[in-house]
N, C-alpha and C. Protein backbone atom coordinates (compact mmCIF):
# COMPACT_ATOMS: atom_id res chain seq x y z
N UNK A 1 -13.87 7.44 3.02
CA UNK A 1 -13.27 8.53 3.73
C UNK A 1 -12.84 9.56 2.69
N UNK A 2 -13.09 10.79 3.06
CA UNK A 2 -12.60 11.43 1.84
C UNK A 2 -11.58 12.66 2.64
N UNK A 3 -10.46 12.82 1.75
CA UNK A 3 -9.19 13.14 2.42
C UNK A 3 -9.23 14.24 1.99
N UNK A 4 -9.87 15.63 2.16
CA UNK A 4 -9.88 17.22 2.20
C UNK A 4 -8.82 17.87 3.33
N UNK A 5 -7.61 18.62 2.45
CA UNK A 5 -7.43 19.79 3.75
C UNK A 5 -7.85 20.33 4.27
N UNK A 6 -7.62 21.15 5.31
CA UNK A 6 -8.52 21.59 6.01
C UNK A 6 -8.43 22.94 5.47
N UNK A 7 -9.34 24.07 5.34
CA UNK A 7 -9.63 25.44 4.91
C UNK A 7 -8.36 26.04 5.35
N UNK A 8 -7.70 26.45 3.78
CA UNK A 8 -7.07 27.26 4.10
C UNK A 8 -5.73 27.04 4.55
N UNK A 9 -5.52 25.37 4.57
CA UNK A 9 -3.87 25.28 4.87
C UNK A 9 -3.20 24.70 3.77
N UNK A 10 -1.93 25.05 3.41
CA UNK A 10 -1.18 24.60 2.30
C UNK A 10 -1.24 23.18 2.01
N UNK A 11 -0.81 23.17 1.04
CA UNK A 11 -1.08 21.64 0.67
C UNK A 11 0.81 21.22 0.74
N UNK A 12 1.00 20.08 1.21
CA UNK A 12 2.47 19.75 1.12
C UNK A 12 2.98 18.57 0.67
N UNK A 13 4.18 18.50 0.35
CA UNK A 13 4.36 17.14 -0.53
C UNK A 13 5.05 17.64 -1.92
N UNK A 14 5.86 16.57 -2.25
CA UNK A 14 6.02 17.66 -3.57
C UNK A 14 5.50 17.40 -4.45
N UNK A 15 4.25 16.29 -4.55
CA UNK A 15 3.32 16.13 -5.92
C UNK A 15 2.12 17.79 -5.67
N UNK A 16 1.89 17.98 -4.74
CA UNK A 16 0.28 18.96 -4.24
C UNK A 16 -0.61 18.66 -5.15
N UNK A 17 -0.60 17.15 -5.31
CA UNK A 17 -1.61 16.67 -5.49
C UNK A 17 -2.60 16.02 -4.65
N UNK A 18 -4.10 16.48 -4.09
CA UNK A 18 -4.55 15.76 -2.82
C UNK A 18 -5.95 14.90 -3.50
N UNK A 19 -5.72 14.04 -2.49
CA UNK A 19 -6.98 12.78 -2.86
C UNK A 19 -8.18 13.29 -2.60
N UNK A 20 -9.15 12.90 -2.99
CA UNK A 20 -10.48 13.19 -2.85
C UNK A 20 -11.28 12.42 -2.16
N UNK A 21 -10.77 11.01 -1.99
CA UNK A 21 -11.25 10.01 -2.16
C UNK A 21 -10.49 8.83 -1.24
N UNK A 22 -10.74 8.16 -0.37
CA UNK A 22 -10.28 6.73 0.39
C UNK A 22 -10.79 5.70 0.62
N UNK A 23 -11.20 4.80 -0.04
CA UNK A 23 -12.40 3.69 0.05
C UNK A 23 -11.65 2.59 -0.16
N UNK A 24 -11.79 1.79 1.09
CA UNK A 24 -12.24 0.10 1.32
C UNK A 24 -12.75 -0.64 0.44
N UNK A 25 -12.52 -1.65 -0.65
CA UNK A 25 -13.58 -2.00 -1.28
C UNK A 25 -14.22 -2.86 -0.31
N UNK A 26 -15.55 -2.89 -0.62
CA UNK A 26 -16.44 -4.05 0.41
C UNK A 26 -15.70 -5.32 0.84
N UNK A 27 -14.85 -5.79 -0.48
CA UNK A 27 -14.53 -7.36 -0.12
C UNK A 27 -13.15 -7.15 0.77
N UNK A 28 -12.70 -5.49 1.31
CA UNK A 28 -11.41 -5.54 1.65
C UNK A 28 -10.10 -6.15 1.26
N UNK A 29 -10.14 -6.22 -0.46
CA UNK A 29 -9.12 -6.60 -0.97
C UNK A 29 -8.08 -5.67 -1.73
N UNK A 30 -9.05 -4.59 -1.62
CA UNK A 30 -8.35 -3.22 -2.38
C UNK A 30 -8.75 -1.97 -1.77
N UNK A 31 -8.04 -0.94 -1.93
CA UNK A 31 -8.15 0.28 -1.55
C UNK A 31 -8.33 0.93 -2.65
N UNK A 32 -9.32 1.56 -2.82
CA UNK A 32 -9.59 2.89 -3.84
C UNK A 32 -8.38 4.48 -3.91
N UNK A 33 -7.86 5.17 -4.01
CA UNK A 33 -7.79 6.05 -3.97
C UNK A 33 -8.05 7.00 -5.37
N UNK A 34 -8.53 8.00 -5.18
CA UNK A 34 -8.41 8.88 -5.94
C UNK A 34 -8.40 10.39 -5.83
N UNK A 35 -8.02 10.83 -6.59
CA UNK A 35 -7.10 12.49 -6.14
C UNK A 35 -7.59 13.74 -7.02
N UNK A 36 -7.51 14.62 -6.84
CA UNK A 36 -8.33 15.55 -7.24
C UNK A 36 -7.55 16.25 -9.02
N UNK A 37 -6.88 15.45 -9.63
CA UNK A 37 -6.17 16.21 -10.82
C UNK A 37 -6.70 15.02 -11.45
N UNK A 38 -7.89 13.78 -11.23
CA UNK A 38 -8.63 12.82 -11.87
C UNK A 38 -7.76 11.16 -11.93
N UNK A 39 -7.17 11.41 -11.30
CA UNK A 39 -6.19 9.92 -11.08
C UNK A 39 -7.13 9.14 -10.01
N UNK A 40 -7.24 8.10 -10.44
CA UNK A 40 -7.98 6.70 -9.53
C UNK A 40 -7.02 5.54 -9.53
N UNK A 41 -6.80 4.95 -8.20
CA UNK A 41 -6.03 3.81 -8.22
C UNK A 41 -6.76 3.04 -7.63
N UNK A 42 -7.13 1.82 -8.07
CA UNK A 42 -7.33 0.62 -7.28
C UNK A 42 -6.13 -0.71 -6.90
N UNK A 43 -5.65 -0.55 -5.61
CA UNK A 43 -4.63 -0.80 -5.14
C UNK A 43 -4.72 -1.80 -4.78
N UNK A 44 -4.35 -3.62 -4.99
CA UNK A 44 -4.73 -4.51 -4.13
C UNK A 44 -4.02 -4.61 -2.86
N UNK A 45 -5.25 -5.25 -1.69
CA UNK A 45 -4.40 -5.32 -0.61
C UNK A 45 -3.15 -6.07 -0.24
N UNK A 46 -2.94 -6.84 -1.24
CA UNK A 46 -1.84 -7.74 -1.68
C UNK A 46 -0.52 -6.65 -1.64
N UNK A 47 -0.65 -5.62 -2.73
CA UNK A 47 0.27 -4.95 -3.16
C UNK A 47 0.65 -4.12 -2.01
N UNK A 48 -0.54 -3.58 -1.60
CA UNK A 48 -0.12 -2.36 -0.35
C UNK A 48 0.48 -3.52 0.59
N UNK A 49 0.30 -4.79 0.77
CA UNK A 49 0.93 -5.25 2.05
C UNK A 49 2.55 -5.42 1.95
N UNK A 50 3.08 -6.20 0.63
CA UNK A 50 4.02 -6.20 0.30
C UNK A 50 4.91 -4.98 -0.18
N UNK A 51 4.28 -3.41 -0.39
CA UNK A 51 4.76 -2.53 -0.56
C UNK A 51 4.60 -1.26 0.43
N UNK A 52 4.64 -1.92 1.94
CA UNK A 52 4.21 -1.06 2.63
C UNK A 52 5.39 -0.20 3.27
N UNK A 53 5.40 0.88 3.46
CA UNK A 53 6.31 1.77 3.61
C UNK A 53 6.92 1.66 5.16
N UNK A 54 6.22 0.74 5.88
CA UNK A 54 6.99 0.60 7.50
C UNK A 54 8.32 0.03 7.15
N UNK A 55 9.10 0.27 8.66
CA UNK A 55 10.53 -0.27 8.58
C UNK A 55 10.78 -1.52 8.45
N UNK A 56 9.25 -2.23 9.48
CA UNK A 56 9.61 -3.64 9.17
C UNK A 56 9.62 -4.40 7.65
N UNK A 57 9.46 -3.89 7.15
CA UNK A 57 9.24 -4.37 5.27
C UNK A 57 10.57 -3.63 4.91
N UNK A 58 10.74 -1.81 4.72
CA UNK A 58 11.50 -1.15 4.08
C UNK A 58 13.20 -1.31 4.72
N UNK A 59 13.09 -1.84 5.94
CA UNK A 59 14.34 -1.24 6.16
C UNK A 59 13.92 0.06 6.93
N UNK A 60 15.88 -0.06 7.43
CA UNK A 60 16.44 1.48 7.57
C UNK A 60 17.13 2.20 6.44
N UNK A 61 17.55 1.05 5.34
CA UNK A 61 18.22 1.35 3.88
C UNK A 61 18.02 0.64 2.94
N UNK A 62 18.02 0.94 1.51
CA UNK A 62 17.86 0.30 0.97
C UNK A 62 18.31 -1.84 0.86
N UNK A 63 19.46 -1.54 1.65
CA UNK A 63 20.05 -3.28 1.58
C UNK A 63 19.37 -3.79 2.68
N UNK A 64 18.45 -3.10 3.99
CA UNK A 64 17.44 -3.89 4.70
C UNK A 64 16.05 -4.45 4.46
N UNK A 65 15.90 -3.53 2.97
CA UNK A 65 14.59 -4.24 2.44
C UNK A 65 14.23 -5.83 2.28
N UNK A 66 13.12 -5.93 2.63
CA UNK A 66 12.49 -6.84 2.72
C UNK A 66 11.35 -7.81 1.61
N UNK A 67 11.76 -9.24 0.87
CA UNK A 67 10.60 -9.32 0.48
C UNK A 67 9.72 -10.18 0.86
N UNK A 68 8.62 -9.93 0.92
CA UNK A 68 7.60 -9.83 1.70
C UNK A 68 6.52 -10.90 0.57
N UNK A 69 6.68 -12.47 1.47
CA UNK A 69 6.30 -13.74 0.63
C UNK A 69 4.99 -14.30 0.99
N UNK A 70 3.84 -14.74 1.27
CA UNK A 70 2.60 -15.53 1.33
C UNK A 70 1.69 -14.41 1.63
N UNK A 71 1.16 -13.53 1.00
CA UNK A 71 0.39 -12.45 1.27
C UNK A 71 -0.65 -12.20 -0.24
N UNK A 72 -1.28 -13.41 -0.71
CA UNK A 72 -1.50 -13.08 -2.10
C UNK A 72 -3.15 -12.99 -1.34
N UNK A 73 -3.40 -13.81 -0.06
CA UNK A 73 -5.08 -13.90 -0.02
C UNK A 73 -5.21 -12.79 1.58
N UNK A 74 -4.35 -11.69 1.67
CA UNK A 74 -4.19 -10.54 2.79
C UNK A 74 -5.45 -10.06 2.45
N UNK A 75 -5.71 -9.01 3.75
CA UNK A 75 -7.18 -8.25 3.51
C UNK A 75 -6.92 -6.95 4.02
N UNK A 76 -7.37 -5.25 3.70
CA UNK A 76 -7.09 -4.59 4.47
C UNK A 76 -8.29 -5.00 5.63
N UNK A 77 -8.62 -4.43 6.99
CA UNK A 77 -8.96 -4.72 7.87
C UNK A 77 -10.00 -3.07 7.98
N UNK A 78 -8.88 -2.25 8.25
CA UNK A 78 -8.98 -0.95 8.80
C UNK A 78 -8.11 -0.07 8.50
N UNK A 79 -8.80 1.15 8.14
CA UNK A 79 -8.01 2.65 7.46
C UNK A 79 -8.30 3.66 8.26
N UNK A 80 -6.95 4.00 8.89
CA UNK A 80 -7.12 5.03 10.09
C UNK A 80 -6.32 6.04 9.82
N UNK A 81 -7.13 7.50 9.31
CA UNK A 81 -6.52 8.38 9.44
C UNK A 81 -5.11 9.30 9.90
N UNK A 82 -4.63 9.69 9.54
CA UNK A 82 -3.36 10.25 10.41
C UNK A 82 -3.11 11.65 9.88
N UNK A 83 -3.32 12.27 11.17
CA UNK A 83 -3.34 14.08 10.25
C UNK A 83 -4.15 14.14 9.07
N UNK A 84 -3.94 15.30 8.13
CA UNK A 84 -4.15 15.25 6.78
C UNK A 84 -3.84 14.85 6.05
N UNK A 85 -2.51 13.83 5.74
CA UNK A 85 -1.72 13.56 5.48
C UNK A 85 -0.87 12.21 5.08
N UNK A 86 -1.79 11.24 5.37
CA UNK A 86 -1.51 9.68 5.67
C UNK A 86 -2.55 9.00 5.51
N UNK A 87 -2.74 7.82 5.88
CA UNK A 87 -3.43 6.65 6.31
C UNK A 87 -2.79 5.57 7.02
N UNK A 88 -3.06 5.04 7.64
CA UNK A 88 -2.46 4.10 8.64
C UNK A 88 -3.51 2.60 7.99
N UNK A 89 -3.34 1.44 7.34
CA UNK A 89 -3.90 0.48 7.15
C UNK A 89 -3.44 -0.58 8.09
N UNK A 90 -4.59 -1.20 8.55
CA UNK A 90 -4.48 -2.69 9.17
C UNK A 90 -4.98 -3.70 8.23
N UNK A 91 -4.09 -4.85 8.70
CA UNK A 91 -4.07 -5.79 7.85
C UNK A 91 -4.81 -7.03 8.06
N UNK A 92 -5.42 -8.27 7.61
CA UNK A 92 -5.89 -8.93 8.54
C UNK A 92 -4.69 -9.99 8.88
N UNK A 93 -2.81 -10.01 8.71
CA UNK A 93 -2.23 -10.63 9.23
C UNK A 93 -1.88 -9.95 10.56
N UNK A 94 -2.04 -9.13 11.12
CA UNK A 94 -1.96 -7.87 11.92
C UNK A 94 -0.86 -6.62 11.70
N UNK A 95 -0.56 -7.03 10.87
CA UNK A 95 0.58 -5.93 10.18
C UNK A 95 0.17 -4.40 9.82
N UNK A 96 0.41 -3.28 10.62
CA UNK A 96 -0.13 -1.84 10.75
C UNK A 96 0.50 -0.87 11.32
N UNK A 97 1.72 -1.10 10.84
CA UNK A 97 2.74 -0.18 11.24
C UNK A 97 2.93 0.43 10.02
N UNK A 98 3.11 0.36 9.16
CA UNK A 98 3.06 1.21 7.69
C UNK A 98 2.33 2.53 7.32
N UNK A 99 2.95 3.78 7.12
CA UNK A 99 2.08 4.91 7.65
C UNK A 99 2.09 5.22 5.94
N UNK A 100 0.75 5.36 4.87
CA UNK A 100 0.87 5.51 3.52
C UNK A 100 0.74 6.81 3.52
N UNK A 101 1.36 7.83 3.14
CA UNK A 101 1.45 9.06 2.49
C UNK A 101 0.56 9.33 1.24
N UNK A 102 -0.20 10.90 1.01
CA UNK A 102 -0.56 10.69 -0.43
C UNK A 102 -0.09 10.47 -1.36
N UNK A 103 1.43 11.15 -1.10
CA UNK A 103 2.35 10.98 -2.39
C UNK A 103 2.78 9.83 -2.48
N UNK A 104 2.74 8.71 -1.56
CA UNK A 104 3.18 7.07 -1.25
C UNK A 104 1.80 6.66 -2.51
N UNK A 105 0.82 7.03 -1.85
CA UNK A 105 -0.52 6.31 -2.77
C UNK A 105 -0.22 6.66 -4.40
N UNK A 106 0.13 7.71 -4.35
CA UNK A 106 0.44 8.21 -5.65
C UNK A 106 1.31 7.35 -6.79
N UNK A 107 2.58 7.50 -5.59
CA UNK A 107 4.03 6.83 -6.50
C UNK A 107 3.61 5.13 -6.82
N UNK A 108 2.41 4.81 -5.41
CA UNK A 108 2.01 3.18 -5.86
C UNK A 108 1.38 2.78 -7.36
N UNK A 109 0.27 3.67 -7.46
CA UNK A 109 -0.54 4.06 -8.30
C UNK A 109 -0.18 3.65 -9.86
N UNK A 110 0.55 5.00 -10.32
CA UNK A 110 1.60 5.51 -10.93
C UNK A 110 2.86 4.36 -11.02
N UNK A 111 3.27 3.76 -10.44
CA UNK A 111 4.36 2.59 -10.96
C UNK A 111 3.47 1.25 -10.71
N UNK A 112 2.44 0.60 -10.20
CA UNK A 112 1.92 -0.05 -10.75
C UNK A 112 2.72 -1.99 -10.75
N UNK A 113 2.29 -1.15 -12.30
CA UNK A 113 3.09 -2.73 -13.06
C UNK A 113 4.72 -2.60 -13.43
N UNK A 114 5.00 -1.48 -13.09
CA UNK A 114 6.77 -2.02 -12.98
C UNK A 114 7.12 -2.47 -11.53
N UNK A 115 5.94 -2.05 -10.39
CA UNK A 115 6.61 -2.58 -8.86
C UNK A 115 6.18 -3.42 -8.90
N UNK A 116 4.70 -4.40 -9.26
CA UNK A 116 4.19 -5.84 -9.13
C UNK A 116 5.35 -6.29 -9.98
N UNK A 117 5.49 -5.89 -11.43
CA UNK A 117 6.43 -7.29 -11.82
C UNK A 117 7.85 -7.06 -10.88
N UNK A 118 8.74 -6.41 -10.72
CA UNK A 118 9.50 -6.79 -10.02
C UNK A 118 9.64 -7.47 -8.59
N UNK A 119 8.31 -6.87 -8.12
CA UNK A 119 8.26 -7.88 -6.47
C UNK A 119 7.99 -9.62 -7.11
N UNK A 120 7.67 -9.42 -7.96
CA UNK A 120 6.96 -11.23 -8.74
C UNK A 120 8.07 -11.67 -9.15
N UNK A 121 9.19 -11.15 -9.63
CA UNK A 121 10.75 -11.56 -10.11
C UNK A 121 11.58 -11.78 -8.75
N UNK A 122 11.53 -10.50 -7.48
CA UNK A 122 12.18 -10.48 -6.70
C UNK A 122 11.63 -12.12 -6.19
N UNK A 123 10.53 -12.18 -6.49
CA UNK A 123 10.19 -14.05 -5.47
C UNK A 123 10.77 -15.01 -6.10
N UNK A 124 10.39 -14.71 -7.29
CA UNK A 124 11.05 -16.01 -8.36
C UNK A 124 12.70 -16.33 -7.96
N UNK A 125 13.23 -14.99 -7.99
CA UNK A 125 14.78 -15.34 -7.55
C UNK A 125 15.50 -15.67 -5.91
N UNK A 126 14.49 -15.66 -5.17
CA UNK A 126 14.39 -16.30 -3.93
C UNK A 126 13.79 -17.07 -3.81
N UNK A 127 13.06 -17.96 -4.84
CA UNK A 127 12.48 -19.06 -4.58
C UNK A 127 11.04 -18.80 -3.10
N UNK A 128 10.37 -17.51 -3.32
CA UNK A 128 9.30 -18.10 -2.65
C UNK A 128 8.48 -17.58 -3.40
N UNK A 129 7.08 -17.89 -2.55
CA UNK A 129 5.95 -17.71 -3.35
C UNK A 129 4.60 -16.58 -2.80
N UNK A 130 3.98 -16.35 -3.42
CA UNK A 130 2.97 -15.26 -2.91
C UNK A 130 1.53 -16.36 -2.82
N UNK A 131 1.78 -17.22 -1.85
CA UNK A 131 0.87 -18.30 -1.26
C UNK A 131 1.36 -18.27 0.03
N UNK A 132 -0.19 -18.35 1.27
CA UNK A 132 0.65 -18.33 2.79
C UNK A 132 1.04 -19.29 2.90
N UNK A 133 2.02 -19.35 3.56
CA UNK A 133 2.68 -20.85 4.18
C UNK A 133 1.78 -21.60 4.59
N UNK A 134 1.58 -22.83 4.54
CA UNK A 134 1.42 -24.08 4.68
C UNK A 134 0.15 -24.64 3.60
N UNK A 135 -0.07 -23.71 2.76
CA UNK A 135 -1.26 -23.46 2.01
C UNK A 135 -0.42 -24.45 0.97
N UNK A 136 -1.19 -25.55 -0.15
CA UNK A 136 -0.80 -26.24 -0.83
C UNK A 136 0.33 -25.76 -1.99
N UNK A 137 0.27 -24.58 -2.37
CA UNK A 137 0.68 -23.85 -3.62
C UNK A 137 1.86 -23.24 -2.82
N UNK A 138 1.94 -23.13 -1.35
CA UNK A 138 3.48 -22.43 -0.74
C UNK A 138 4.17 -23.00 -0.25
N UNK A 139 3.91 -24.39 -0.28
CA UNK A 139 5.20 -25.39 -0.02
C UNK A 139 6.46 -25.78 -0.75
C-alpha cells in the first residue's frame, strides 16, 4: 500500500514526514514502512502488537498501561487504511482496535531497541513471558 496525500493537501503531524511505503511482509510477521526523507522500518508483528497504541494496551493514562505477555509467535492479518493518515492492523489474536499514526510508525521505528528492551525488562519484572500461554516455554 503506498501512503500518498492526496494533491495538494497539507501534510500534518508534527514530524511532516509522510511514508511512501506500507507492506505486509509475505510471512505476516512484520510490517515494512518507509517514508519519504529515506527512513525504512521493519517492524515485527510482535512489537506492533505489544506496542499498539489502542486503549486496551495504552490505557487512558499512563498508570493504565498495559503489558502485553504471550505474543512472540502474533501475525499481522490485515492493514486497513484510515484517512490519509493511519493504518488500522489486524492481528491474528483478533486484536484491531489500535489505530497506528505515521508519526506512531515513526516514533516505533526510531526508538526501536530502547522500547523492545524495556518491554523485555518490563516482563522480566512481572515475571511473564513473550510465549502464548499454555505453550511449553509460557508456563
Amino acid at each position: 500500500m503506498t501512503a500518498n496525500p492526496p494533491p495538494g493537501s497539507p501534510r500534518t503531524g508534527p514530524s511532516q514526514i509522510w511514508p511512501t511505503e506500507v507492506k505486509l511482509r509475505r510471512d505476516r510477521a512484520a510490517l515494512i514502512v518507509s517514508f519519504d526523507n529515506g527512513e525504512r522500518y521493519e517492524l515485527p508483528a510482535e512489537y506492533l502488537r505489544v506496542k499498539s497504541p489502542s486503549a486496551e494496551v495504552q490505557g487512558h493514562s499512563p498508570d493504565e498501561r498495559k503489558t502485553v505477555p504471550g505474543k512472540r509467535n502474533v501475525m499481522v492479518l490485515e492493514v486497513h487504511p484510515i484517512g490519509n493518515y493511519a493504518v488500522r492492523l489486524v492481528f491474528d489474536d483478533m486484536h484491531s482496535t489500535g489505530i497506528f499514526s505515521w508519526d506512531y510508525f515513526l516514533e516505533l521505528g526510531r526508538n526501536y531497541g530502547a522500547n523492545w528492551q524495556s518491554y523485555l525488562d518490563e516482563l522480566a519484572v512481572k515475571g511473564l513471558s513473550r510465549e502464548p500461554a499454555g505453550s511449553p516455554k509460557g508456563r
